[in-house]
C-alpha atoms as a PDB file:
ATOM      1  CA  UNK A   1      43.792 -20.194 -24.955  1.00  0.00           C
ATOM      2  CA  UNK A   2      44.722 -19.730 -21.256  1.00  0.00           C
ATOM      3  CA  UNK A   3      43.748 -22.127 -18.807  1.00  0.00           C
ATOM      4  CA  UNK A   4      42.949 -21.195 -15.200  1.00  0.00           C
ATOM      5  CA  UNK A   5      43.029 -23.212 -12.345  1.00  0.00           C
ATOM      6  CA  UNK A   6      40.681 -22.934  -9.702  1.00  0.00           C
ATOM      7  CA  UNK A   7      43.597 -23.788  -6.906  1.00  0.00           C
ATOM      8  CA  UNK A   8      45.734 -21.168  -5.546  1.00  0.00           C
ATOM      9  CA  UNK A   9      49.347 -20.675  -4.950  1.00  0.00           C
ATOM     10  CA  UNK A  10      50.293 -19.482  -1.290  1.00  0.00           C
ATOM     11  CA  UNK A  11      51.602 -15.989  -2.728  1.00  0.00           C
ATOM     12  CA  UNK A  12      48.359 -15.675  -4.802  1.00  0.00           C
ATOM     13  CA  UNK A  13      45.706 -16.265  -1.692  1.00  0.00           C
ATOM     14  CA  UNK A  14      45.139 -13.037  -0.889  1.00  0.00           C
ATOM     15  CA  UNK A  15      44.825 -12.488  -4.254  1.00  0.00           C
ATOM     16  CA  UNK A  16      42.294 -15.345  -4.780  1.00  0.00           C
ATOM     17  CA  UNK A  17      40.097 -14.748  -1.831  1.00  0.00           C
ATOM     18  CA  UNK A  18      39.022 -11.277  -3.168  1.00  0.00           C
ATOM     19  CA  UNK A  19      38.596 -12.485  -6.759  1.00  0.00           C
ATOM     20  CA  UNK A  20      34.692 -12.783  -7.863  1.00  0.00           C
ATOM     21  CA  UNK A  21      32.805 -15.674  -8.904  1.00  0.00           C
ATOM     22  CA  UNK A  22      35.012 -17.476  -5.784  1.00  0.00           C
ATOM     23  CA  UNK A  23      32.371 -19.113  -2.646  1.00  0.00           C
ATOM     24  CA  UNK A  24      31.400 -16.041  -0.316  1.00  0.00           C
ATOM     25  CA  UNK A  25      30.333 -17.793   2.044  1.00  0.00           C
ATOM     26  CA  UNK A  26      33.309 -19.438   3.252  1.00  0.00           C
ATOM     27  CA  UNK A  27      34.414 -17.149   5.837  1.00  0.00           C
ATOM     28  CA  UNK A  28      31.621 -15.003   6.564  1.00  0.00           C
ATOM     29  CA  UNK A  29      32.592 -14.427  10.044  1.00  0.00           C
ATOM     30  CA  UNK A  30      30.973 -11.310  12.626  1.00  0.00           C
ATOM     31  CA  UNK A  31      33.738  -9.221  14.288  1.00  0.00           C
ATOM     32  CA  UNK A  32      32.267 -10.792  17.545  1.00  0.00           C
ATOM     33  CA  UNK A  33      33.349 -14.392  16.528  1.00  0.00           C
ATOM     34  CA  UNK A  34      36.662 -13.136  15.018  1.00  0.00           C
ATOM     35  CA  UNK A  35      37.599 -12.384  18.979  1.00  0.00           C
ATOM     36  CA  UNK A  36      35.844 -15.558  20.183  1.00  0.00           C
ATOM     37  CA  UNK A  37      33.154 -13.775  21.821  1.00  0.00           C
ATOM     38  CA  UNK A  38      29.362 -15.378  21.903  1.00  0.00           C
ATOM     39  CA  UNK A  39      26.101 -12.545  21.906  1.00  0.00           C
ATOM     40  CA  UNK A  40      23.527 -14.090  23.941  1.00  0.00           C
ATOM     41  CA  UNK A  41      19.850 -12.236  22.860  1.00  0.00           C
ATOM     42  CA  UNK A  42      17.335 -13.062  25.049  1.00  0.00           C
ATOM     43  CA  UNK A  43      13.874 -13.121  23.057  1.00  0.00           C
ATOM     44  CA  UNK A  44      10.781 -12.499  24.623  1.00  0.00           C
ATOM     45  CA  UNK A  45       8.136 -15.056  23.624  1.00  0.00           C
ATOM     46  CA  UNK A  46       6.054 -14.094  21.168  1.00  0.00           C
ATOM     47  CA  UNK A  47       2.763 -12.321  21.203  1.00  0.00           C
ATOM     48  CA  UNK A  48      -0.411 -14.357  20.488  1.00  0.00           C
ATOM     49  CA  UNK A  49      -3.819 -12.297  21.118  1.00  0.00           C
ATOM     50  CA  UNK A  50      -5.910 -13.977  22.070  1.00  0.00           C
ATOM     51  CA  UNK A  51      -9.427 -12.297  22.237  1.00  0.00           C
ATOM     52  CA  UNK A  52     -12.534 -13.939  22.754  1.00  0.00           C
ATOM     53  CA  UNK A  53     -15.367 -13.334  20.148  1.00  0.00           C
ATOM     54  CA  UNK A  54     -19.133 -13.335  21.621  1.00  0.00           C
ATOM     55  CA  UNK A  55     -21.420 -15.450  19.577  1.00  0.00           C
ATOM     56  CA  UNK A  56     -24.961 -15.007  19.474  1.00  0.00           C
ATOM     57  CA  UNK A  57     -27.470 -17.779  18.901  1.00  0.00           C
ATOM     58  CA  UNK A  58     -27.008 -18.093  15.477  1.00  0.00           C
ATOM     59  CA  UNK A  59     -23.219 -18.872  15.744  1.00  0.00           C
ATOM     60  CA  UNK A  60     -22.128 -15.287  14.521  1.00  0.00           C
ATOM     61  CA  UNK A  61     -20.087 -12.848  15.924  1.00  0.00           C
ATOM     62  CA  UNK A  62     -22.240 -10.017  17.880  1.00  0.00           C
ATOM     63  CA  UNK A  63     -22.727  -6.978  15.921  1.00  0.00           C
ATOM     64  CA  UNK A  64     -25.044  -3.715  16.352  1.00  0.00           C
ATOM     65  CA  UNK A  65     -26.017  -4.073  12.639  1.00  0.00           C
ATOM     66  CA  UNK A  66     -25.887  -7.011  10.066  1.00  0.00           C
ATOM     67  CA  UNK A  67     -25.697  -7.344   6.628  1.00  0.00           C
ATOM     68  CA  UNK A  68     -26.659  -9.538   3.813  1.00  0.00           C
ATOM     69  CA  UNK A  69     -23.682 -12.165   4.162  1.00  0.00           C
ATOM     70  CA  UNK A  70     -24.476 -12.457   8.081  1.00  0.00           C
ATOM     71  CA  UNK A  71     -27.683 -13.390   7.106  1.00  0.00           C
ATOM     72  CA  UNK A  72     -27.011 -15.606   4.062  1.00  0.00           C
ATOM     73  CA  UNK A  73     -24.807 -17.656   6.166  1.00  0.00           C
ATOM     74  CA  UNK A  74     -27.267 -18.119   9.176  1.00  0.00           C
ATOM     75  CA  UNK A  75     -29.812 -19.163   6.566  1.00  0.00           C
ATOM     76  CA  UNK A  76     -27.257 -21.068   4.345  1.00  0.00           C
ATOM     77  CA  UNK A  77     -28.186 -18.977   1.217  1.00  0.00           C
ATOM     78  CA  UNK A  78     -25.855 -16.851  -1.545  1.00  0.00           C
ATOM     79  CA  UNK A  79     -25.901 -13.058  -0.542  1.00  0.00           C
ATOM     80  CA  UNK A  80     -27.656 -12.277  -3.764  1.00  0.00           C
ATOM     81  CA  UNK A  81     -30.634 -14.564  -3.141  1.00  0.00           C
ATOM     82  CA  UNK A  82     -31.160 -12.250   0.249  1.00  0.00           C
ATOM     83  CA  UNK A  83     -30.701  -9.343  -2.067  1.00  0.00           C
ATOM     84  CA  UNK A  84     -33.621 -10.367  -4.218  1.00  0.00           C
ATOM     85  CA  UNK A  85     -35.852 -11.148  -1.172  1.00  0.00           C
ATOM     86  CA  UNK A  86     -35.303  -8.254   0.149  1.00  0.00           C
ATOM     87  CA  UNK A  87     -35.656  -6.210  -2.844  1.00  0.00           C
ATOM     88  CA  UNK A  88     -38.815  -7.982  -3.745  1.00  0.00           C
ATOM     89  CA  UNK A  89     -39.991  -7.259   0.022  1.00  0.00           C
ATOM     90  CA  UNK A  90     -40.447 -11.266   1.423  1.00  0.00           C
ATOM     91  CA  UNK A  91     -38.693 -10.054   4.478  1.00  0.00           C
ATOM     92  CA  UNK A  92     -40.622  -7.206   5.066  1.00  0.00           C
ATOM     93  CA  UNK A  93     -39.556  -2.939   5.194  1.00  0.00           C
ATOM     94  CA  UNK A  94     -35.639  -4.026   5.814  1.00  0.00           C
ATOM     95  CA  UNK A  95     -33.518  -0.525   6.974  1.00  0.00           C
ATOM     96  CA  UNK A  96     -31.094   1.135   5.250  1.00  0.00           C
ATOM     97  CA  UNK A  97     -28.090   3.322   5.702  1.00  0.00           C
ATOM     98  CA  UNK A  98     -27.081   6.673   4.677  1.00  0.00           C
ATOM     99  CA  UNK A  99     -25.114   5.098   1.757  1.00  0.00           C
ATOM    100  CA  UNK A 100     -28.332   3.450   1.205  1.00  0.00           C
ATOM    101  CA  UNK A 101     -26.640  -0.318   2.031  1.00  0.00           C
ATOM    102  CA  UNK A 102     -29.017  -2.571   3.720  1.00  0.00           C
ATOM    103  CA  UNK A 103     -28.856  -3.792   7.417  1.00  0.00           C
ATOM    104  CA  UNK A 104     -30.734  -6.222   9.829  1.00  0.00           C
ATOM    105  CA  UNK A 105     -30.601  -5.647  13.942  1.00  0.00           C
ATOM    106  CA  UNK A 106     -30.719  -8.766  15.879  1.00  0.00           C
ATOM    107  CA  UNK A 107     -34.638  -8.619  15.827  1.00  0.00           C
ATOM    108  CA  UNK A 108     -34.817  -8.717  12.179  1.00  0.00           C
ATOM    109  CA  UNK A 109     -32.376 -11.695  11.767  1.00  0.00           C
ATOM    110  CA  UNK A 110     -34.696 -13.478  14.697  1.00  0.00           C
ATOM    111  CA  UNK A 111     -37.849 -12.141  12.342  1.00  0.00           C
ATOM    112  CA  UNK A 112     -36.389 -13.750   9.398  1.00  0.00           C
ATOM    113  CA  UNK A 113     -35.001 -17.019  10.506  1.00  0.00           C
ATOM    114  CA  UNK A 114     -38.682 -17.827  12.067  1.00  0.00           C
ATOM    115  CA  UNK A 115     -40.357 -16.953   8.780  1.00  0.00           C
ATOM    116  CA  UNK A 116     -37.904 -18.674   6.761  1.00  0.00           C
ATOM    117  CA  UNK A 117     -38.539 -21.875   8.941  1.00  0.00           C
ATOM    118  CA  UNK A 118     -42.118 -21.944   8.961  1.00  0.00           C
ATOM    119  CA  UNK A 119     -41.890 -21.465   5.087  1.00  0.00           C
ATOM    120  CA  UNK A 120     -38.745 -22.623   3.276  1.00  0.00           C
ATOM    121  CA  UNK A 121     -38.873 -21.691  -0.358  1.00  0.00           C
END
């Protein structure tokens, strides 16, 4: 059985230092810092947009067309209940797209919300 040691002699360094399984990250060094220089990189600071959202009166974001989520939050229900309503016709003829997805304009929301306050089910 041979026995290593884990110290070096002073002929074997060089030898030692390039051996695996030793600590890499002893002399990790750039060839800047090997001359003494210092790289200075001056960062800009960093970009936060920062775009303001318009809200309409129901505390949504504006929109030409909205769809059953925007109107299950404003009235605090699931998406599918809307989907049922609406497929049962308790909001009235309710648009559709060419895909044949179902949308609201601000009028209909305004519709809705009234009728839904005067009679909450």
């Amino acid at each position: 059985m041979v026995r290593r040691s884990s110290t070096c002699s002073a002929e074997s360094a060089a030898a030692c230092n390039s051996t695996r399984g030793g600590s890499h990250s002893q002399n990790r060094k750039g060839k800047a810092s090997q001359f003494g220089d210092t790289i200075t990189i001056a960062l800009n600071p960093p970009y936060r947009r920062e775009l303001l959202v318009a809200i309409n009166e129901f505390g949504i974001p504006v929109k030409e067309r909205y769809r059953n989520e925007d109107l299950a939050k404003i009235l605090g229900l699931h998406p599918a209940t809307i989907q049922w309503r609406c497929d049962r016709n308790k909001y009235g003829v309710i648009k559709k797209d060419k895909a044949g997805r179902r949308y609201f304009t601000i009028e209909d929301v305004r519709r809705i919300v009234v009728s839904e306050r005067k009679n909450p089910k």
